[in-house]
N, C-alpha and C. Protein backbone atom coordinates (compact mmCIF):
# COMPACT_ATOMS: atom_id res chain seq x y z
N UNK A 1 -120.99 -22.23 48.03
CA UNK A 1 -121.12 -23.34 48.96
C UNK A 1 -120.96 -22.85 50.40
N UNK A 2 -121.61 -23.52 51.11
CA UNK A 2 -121.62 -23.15 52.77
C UNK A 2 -120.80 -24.45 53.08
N UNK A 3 -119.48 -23.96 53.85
CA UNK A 3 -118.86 -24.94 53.92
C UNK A 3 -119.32 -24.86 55.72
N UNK A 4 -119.01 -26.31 55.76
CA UNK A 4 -118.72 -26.92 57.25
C UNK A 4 -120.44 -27.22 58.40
N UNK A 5 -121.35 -26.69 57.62
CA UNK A 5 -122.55 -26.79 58.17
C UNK A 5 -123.44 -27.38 56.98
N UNK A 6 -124.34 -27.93 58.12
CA UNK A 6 -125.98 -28.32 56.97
C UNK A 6 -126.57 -27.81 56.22
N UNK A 7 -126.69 -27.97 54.62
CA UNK A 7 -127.47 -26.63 53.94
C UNK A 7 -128.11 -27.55 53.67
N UNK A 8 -129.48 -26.59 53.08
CA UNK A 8 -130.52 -26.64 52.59
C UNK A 8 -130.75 -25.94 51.11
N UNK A 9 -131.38 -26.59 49.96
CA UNK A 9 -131.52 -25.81 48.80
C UNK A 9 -132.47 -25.09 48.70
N UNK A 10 -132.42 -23.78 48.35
CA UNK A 10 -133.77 -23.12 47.65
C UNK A 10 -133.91 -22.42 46.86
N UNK A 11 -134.74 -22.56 45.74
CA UNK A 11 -134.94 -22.36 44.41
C UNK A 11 -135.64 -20.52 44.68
N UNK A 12 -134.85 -19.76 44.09
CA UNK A 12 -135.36 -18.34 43.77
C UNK A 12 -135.47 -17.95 42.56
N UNK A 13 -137.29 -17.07 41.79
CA UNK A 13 -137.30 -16.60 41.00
C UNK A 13 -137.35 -15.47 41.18
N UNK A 14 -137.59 -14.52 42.09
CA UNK A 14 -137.91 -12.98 41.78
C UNK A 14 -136.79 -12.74 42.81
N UNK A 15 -137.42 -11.87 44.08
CA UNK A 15 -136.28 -10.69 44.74
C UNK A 15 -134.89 -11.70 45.22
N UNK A 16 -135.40 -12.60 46.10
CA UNK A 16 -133.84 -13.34 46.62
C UNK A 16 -133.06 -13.66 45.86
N UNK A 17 -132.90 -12.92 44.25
CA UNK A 17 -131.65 -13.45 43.56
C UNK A 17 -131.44 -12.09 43.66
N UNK A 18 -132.22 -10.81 44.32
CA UNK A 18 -131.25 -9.79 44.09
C UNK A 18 -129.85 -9.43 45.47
N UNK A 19 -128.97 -9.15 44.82
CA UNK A 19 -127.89 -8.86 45.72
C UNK A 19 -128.31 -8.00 47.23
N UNK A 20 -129.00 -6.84 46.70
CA UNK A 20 -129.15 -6.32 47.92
C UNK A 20 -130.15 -6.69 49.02
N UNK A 21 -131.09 -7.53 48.38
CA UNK A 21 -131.95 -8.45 49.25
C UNK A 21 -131.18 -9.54 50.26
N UNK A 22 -130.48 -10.35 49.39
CA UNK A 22 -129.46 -11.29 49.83
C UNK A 22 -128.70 -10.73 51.19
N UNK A 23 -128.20 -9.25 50.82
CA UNK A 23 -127.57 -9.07 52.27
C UNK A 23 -127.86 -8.18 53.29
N UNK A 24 -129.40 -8.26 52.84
CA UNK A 24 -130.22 -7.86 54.07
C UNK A 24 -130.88 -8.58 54.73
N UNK A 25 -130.64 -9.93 54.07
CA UNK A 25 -132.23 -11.13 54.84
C UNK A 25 -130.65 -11.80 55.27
N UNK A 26 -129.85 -11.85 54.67
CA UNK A 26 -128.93 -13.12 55.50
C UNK A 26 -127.17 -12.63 55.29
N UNK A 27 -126.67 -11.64 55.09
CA UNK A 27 -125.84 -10.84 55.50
C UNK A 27 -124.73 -11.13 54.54
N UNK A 28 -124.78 -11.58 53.64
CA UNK A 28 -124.21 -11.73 52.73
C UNK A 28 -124.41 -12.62 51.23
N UNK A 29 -123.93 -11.96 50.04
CA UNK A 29 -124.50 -12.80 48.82
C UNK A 29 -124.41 -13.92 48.59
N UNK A 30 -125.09 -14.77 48.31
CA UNK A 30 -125.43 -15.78 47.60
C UNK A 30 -124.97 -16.75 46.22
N UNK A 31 -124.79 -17.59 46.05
CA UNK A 31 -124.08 -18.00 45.11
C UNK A 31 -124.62 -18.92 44.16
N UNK A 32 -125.60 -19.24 43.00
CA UNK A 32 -126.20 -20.24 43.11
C UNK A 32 -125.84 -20.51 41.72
N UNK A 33 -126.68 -21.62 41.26
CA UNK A 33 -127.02 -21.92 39.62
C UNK A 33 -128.42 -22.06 39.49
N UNK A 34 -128.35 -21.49 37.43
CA UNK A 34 -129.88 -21.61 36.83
C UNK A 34 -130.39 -23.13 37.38
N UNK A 35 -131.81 -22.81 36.95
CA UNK A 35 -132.47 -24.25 37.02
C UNK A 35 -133.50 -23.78 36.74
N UNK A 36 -134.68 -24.33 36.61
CA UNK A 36 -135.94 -23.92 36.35
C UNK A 36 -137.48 -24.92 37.24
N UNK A 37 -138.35 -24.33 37.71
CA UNK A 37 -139.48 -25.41 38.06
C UNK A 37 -140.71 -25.20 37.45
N UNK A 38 -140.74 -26.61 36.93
CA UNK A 38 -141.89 -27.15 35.59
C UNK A 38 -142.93 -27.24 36.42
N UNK A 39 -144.20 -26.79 35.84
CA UNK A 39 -145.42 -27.12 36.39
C UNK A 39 -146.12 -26.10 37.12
N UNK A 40 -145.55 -24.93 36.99
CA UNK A 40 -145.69 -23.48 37.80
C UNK A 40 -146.12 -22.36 36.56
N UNK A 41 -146.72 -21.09 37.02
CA UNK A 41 -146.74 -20.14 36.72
C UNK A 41 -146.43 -19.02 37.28
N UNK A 42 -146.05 -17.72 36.54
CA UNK A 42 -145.75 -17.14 37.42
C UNK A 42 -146.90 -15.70 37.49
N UNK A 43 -147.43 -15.29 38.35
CA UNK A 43 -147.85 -14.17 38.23
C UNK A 43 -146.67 -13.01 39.23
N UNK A 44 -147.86 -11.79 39.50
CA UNK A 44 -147.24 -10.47 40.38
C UNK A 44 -147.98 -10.38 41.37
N UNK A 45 -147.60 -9.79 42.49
CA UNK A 45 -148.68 -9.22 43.85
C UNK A 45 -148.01 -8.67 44.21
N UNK A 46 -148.97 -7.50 45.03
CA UNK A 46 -148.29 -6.43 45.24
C UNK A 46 -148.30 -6.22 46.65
N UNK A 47 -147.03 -5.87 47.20
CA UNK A 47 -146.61 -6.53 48.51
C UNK A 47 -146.54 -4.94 49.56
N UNK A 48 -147.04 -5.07 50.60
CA UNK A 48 -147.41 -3.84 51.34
C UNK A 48 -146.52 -3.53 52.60
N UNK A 49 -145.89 -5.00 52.94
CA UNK A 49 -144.69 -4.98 54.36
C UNK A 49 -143.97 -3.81 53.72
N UNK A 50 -143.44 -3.09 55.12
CA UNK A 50 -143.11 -2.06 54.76
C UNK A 50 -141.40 -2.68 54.82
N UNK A 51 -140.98 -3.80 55.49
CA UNK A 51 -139.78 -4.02 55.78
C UNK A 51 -138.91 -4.93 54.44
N UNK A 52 -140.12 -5.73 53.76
CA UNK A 52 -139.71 -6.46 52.46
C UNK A 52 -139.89 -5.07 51.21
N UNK A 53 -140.53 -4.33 51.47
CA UNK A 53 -140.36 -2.63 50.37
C UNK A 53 -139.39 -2.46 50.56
N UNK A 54 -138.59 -2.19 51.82
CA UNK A 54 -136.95 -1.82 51.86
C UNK A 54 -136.70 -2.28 51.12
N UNK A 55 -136.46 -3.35 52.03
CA UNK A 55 -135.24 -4.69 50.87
C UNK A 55 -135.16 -4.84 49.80
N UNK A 56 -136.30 -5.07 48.97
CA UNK A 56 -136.65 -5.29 47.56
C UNK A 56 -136.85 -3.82 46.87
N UNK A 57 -137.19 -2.73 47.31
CA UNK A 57 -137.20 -1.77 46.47
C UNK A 57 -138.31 -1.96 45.27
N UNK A 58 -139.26 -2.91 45.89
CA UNK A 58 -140.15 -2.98 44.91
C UNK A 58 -141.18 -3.48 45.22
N UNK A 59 -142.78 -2.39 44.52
CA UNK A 59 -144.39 -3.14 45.76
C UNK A 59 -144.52 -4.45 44.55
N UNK A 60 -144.49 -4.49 43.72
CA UNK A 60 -144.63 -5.66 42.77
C UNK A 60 -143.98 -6.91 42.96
N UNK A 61 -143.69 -8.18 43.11
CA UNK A 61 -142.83 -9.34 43.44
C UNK A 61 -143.98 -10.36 42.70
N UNK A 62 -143.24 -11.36 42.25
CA UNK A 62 -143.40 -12.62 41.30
C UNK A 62 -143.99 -13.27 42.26
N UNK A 63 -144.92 -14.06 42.00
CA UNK A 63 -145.54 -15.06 42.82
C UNK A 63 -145.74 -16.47 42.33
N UNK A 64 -145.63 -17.40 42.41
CA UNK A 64 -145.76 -18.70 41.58
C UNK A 64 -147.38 -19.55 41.57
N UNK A 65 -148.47 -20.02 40.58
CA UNK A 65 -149.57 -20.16 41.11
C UNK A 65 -149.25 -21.59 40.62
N UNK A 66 -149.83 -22.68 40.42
CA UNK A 66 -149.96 -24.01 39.90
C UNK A 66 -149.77 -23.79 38.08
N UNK A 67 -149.65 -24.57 37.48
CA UNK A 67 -149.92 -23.85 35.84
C UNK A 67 -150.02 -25.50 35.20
N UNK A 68 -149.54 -25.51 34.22
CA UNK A 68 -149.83 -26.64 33.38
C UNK A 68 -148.54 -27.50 33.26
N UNK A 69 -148.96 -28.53 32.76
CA UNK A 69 -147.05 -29.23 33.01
C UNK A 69 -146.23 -29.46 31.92
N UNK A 70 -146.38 -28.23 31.15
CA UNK A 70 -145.41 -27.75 30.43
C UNK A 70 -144.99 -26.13 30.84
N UNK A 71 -145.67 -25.65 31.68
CA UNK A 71 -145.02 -24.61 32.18
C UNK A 71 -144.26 -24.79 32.88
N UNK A 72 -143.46 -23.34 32.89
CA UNK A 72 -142.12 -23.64 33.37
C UNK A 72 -141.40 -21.87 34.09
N UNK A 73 -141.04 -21.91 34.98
CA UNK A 73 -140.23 -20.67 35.74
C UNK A 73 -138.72 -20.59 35.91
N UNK A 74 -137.98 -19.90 35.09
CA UNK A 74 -136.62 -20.14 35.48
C UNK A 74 -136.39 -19.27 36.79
N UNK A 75 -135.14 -19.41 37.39
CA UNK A 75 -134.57 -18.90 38.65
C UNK A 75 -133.26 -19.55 39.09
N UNK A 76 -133.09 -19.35 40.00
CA UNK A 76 -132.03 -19.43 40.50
C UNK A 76 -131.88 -20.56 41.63
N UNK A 77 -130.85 -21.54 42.33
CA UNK A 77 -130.72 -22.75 43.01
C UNK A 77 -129.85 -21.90 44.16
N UNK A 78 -129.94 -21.72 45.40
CA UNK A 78 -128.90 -21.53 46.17
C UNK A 78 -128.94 -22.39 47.33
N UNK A 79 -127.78 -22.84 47.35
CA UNK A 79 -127.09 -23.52 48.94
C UNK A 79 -127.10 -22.64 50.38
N UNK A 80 -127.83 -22.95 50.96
CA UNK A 80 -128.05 -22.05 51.84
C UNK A 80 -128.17 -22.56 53.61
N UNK A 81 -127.92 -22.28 54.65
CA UNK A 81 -128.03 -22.58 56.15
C UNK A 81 -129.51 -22.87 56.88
N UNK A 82 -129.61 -23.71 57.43
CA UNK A 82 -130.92 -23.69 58.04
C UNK A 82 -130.93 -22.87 58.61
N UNK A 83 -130.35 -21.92 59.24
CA UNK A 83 -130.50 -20.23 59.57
C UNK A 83 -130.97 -19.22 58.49
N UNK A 84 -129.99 -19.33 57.47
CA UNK A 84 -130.77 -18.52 56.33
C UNK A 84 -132.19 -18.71 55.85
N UNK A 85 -132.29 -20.04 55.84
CA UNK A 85 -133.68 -20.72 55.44
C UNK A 85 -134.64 -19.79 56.01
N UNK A 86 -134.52 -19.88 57.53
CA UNK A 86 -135.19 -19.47 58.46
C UNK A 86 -135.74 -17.90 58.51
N UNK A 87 -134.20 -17.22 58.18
CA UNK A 87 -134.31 -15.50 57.35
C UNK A 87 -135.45 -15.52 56.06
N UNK A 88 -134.89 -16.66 55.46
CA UNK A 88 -135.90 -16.21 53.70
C UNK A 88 -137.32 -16.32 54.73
N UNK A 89 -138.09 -17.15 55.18
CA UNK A 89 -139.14 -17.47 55.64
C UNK A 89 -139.49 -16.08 56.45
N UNK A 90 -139.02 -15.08 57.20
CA UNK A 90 -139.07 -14.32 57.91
C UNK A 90 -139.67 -12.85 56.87
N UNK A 91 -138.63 -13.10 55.66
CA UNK A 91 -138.71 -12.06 54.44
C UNK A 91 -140.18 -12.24 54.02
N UNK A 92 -140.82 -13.54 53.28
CA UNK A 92 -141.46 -13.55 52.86
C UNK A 92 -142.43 -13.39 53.75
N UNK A 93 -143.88 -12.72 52.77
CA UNK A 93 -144.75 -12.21 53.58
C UNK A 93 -146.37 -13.48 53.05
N UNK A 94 -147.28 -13.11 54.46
CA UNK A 94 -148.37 -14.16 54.33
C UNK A 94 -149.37 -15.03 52.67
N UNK A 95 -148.72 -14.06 52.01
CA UNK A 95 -148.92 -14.20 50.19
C UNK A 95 -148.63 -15.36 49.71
N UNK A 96 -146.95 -16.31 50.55
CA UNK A 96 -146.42 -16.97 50.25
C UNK A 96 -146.27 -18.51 51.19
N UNK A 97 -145.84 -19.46 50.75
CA UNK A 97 -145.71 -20.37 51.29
C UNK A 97 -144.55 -21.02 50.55
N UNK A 98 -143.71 -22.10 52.15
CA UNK A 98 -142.52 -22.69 51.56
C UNK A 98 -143.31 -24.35 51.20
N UNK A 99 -142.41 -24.51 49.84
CA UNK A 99 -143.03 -25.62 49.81
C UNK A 99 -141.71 -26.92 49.22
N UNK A 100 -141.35 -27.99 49.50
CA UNK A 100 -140.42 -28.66 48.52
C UNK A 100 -141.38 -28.88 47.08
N UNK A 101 -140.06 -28.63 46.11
CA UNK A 101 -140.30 -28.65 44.94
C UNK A 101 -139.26 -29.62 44.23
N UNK A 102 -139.96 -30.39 42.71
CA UNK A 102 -138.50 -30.89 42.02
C UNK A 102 -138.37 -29.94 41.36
N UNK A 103 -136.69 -29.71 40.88
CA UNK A 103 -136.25 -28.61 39.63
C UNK A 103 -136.03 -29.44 38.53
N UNK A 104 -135.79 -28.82 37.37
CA UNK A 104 -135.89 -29.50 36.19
C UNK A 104 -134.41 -29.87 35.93
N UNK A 105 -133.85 -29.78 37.04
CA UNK A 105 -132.51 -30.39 36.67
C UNK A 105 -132.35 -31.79 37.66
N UNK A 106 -133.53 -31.94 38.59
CA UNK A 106 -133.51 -33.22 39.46
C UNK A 106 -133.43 -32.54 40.63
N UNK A 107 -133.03 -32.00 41.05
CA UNK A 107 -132.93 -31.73 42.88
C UNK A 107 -133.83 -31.58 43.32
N UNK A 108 -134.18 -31.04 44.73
CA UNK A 108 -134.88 -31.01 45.34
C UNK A 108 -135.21 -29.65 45.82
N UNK A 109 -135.83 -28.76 45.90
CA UNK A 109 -135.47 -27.42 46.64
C UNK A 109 -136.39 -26.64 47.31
N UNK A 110 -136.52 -25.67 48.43
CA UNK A 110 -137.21 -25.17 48.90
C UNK A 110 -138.12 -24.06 48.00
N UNK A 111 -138.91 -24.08 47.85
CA UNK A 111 -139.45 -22.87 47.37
C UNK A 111 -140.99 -22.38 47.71
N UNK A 112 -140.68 -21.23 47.30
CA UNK A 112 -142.46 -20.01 48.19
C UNK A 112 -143.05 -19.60 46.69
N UNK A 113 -144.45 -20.06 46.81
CA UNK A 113 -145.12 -19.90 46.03
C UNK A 113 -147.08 -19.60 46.36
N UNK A 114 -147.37 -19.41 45.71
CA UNK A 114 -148.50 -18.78 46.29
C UNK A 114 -149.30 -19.36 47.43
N UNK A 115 -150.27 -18.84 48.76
CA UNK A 115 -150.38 -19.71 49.54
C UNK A 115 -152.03 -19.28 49.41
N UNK A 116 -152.38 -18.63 48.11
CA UNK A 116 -153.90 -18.36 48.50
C UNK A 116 -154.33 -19.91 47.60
N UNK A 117 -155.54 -20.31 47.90
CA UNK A 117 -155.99 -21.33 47.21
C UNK A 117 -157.14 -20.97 46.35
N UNK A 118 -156.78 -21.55 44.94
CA UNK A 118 -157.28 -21.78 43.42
C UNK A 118 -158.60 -21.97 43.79
């Protein structure tokens, strides 16, 4: 929990649940719970910023496309600062887009998912 300021939720399936990502985009780890978002798929793309290769340690990253509405992506829920928000958005590269999403547990949450169009 981010105490004493405004958070914002956002739903992570691939790098932002990893630790060392976490405290390179926003300076410290993250704390969240499972959840999952229905209605998604997930594919891979392969990501060329040389500054999200640091971080992630990886050219491959999960991408989310539309899918059927019994598909389904698990990940991760974190409470997070409209500053951090602002970091994840900075991380992610033109591949992606933030979008509100429902989770399958009811909330509401930020999440980046593919921004090329079907």
């Amino acid at each position: 929990m981010v105490s004493g300021m405004e958070t914002e939720l956002l739903f992570s399936y691939g790098t932002l649940q990893q630790e060392d990502v976490q405290l390179a985009s926003f300076g410290r780890r993250l704390s969240g719970r499972a959840d999952a978002l229905v209605g998604w798929r997930q594919e891979m793309v392969e990501i060329t910023d040389p500054d999200v290769l640091t971080k992630s340690g990886k050219a491959l990253h999960p991408i989310l496309i539309p899918g059927r509405k019994d598909d389904s992506v698990a990940g991760t829920v974190f409470e997070i600062t409209a500053e951090e928000l602002t970091a994840a958005d900075r991380y992610e590269v033109s591949d992606y887009k933030r979008v509100a999403a429902s989770l399958k547990s009811g909330l509401t949450a930020w999440v980046y998912v593919g921004s090329r169009k079907e």
